[in-house]
N, C-alpha and C. Protein backbone atom coordinates (compact mmCIF):
# COMPACT_ATOMS: atom_id res chain seq x y z
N UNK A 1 98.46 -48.56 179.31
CA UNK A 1 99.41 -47.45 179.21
C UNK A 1 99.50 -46.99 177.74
N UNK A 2 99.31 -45.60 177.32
CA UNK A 2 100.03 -45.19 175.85
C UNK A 2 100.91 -45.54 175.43
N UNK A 3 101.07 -45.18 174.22
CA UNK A 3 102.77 -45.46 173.60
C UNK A 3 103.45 -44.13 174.22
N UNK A 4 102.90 -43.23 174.18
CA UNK A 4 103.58 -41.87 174.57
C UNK A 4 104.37 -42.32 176.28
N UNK A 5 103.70 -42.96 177.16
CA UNK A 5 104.30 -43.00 178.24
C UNK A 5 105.30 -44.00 178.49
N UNK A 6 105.22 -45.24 177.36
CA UNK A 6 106.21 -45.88 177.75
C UNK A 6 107.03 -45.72 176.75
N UNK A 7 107.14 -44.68 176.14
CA UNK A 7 108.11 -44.17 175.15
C UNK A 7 108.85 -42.77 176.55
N UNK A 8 108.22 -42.67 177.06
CA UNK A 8 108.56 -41.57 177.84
C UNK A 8 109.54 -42.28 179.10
N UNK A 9 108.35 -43.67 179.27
CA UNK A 9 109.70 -44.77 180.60
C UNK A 9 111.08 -45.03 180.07
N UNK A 10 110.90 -45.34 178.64
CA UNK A 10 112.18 -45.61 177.83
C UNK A 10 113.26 -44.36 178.03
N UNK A 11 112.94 -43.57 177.88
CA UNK A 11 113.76 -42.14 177.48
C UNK A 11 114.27 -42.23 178.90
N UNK A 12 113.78 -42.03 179.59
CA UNK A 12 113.87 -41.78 181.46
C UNK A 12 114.96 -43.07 181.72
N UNK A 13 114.95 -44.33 181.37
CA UNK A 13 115.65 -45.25 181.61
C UNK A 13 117.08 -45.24 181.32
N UNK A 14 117.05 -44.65 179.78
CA UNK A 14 118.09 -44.20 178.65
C UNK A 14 119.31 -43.08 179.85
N UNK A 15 118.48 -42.22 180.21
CA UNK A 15 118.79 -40.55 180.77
C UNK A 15 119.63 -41.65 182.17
N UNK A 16 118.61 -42.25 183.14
CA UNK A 16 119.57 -42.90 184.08
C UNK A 16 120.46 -43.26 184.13
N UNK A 17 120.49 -44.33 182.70
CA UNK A 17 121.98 -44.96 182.60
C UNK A 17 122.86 -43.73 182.30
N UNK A 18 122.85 -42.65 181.39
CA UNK A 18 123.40 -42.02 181.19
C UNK A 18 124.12 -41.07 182.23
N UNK A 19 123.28 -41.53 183.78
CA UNK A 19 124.08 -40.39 184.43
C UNK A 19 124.35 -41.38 185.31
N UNK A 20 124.73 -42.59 185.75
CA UNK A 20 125.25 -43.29 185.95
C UNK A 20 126.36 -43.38 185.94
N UNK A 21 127.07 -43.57 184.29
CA UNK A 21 127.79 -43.74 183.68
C UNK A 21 128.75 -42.13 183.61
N UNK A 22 127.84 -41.03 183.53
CA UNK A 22 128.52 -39.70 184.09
C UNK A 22 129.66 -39.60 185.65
N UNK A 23 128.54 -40.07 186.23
CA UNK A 23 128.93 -39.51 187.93
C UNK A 23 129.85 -40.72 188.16
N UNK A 24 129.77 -41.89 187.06
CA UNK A 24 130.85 -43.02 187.03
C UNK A 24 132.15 -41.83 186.94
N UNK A 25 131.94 -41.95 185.86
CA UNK A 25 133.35 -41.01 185.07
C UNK A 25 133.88 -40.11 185.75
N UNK A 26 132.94 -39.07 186.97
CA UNK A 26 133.85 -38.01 187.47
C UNK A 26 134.22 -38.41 188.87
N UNK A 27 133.96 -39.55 189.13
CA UNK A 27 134.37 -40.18 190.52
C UNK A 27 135.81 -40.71 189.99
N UNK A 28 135.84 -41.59 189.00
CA UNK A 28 137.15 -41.72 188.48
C UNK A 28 138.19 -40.76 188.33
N UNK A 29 137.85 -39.43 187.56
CA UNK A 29 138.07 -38.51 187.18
C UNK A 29 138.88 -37.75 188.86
N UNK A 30 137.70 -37.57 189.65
CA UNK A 30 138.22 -36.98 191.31
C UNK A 30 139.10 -37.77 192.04
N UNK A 31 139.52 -39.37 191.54
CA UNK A 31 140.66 -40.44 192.17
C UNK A 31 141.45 -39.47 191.59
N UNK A 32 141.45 -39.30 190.47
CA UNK A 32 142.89 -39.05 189.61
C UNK A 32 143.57 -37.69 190.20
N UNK A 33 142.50 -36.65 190.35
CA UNK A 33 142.98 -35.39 190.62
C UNK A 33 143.07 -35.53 192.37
């Protein structure tokens, strides 16, 4: 594998958690309201 692609798996991994942690927040967010 390149560095480019598993620099690219990394980023993609990064982005998941990140929307994870989003759709975490507005599920919390939709209890409240």
């Amino acid at each position: 594998m390149s560095p480019t692609a598993s620099e690219a798996l990394v980023h993609l991994d990064a982005l998941r958690e990140r929307l994870k942690e989003a759709s975490g927040r507005l599920g919390w967010l939709r209890s409240y309201l």
